[in-house]
N, C-alpha and C. Protein backbone atom coordinates (compact mmCIF):
# COMPACT_ATOMS: atom_id res chain seq x y z
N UNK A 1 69.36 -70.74 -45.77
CA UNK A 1 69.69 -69.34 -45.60
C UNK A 1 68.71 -68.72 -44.60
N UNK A 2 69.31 -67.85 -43.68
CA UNK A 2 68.32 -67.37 -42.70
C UNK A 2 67.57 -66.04 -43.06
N UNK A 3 66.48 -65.74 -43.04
CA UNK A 3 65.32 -64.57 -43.28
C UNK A 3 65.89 -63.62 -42.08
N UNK A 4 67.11 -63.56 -40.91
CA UNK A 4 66.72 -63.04 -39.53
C UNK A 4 67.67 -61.96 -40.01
N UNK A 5 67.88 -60.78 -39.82
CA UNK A 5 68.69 -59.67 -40.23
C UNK A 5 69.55 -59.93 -39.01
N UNK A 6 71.13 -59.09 -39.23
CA UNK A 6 71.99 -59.68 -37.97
C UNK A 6 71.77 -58.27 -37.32
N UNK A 7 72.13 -59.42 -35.60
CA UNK A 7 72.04 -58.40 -34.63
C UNK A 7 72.70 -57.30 -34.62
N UNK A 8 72.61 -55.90 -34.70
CA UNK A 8 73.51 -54.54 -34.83
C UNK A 8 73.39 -53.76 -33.93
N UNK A 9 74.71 -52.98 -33.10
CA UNK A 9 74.58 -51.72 -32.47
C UNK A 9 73.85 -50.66 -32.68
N UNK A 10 72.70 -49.81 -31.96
CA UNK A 10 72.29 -48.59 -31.53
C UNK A 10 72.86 -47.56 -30.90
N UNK A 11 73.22 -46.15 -31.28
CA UNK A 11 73.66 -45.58 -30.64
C UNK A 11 72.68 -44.83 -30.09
N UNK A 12 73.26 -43.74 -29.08
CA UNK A 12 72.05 -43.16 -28.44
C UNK A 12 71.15 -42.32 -29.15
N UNK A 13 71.73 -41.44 -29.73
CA UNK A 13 69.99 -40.52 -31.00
C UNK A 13 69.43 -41.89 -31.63
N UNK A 14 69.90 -42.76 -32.03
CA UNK A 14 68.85 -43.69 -32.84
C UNK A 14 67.77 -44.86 -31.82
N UNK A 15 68.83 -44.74 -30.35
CA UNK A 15 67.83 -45.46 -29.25
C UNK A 15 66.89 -44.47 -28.80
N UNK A 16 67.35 -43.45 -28.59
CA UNK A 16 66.02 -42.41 -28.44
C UNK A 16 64.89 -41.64 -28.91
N UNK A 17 65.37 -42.01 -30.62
CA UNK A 17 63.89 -42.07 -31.59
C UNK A 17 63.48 -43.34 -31.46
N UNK A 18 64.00 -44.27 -31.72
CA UNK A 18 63.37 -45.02 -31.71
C UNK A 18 62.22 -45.53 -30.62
N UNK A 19 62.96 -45.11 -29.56
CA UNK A 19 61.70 -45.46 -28.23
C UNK A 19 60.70 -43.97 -28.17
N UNK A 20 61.06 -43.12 -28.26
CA UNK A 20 60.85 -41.64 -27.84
C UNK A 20 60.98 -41.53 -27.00
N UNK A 21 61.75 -42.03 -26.13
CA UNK A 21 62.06 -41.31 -24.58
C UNK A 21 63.28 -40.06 -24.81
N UNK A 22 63.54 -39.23 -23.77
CA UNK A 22 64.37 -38.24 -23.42
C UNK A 22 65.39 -39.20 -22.96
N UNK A 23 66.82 -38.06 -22.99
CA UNK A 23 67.93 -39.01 -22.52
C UNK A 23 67.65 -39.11 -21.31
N UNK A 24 67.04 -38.27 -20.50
CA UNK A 24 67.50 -38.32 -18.72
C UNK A 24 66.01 -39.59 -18.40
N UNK A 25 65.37 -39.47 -19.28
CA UNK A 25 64.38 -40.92 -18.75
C UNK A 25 65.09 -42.58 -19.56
N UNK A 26 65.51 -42.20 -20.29
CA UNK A 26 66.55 -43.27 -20.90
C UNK A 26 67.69 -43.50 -19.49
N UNK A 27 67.93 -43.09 -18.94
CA UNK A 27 68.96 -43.23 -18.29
C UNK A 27 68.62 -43.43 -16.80
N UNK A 28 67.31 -42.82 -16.31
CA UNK A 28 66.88 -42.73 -15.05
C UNK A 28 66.54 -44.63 -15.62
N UNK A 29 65.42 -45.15 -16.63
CA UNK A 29 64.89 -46.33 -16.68
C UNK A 29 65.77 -47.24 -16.32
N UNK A 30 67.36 -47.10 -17.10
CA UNK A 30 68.58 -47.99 -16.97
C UNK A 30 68.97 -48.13 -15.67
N UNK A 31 69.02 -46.79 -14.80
CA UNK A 31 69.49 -47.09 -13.30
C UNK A 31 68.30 -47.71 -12.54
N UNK A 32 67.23 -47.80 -12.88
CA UNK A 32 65.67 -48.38 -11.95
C UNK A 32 66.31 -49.95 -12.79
N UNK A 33 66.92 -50.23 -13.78
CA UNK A 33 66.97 -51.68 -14.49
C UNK A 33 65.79 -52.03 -15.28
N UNK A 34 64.69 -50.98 -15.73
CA UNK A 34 63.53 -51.56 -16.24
C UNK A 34 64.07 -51.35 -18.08
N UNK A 35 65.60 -50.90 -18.26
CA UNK A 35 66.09 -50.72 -19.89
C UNK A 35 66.90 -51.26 -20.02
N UNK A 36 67.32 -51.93 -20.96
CA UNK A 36 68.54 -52.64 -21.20
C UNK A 36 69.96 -51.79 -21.02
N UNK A 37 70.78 -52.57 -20.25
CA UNK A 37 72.10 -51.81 -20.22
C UNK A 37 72.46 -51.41 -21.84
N UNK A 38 73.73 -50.22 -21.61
CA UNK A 38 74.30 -50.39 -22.82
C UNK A 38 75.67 -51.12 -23.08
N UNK A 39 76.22 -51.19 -24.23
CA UNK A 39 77.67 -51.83 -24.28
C UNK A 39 78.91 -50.92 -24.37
N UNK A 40 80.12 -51.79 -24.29
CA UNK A 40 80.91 -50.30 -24.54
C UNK A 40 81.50 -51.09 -25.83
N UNK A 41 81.96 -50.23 -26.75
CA UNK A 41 82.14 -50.83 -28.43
C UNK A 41 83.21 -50.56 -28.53
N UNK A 42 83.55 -49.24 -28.09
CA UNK A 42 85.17 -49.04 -28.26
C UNK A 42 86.03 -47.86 -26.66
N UNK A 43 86.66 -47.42 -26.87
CA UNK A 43 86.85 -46.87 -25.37
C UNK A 43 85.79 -45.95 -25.07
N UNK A 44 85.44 -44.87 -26.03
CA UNK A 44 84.57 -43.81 -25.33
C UNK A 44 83.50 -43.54 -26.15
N UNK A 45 83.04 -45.22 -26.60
CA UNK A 45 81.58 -45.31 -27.26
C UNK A 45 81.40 -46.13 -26.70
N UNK A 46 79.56 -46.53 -26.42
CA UNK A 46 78.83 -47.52 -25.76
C UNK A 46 77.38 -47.13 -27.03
N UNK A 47 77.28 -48.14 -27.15
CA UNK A 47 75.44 -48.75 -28.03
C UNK A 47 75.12 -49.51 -27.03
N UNK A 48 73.64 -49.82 -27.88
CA UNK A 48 72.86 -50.97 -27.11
C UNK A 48 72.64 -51.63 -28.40
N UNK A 49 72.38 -53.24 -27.90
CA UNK A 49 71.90 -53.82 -28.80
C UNK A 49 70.51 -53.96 -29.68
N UNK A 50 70.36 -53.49 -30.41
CA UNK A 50 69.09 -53.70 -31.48
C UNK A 50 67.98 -54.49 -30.86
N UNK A 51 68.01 -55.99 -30.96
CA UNK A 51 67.32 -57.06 -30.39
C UNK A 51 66.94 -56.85 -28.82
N UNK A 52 68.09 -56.21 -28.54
CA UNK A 52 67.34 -55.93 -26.65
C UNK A 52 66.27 -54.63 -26.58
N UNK A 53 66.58 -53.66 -27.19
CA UNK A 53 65.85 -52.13 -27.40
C UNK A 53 64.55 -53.02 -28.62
N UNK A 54 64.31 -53.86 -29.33
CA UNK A 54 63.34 -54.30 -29.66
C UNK A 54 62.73 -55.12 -28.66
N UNK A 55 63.21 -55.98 -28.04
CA UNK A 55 62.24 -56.43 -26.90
C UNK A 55 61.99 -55.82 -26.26
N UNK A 56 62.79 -54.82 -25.12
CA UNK A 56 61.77 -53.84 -24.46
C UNK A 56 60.60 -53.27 -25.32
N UNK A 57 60.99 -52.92 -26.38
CA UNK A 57 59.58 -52.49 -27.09
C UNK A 57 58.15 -53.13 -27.12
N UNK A 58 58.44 -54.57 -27.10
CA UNK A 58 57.51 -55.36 -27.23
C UNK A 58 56.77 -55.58 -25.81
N UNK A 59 57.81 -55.63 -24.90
CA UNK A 59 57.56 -55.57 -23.53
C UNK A 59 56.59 -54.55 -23.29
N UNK A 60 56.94 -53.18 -23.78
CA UNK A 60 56.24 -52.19 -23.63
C UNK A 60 54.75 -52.03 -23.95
N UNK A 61 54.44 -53.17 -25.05
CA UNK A 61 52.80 -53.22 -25.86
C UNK A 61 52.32 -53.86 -24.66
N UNK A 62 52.87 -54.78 -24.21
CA UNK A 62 51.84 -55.83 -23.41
C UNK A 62 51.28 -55.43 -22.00
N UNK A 63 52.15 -54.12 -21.29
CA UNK A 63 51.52 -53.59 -20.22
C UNK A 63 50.26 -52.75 -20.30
């Protein structure tokens, strides 16, 4: 049995507490490519993935 919780969608208020960025720096980072794209889930919703918004995070300690 695996200990790993499954990978789950973020929407945007929960990607933007979670990092604390503002939307327009959330979005400026994505067009520079230094944030993970988002997905589109259904026609006029898009998340990001959990596991990617946690690695940037981690990314983020080491600079």
């Amino acid at each position: 049995m695996s200990t790993e919780s499954p990978d789950r969608f973020l929407r945007l208020a929960d990607v933007l507490v979670r990092t604390g960025l503002k939307r327009s720096t959330l979005y400026r980072k994505m067009r520079e490519g230094s944030f993970p794209r988002q997905h589109r889930i259904a026609e006029r919703c898009v998340a990001w993935r959990d596991s990617d918004v946690r690695k940037w995070m981690d990314e983020q300690k080491r600079l």
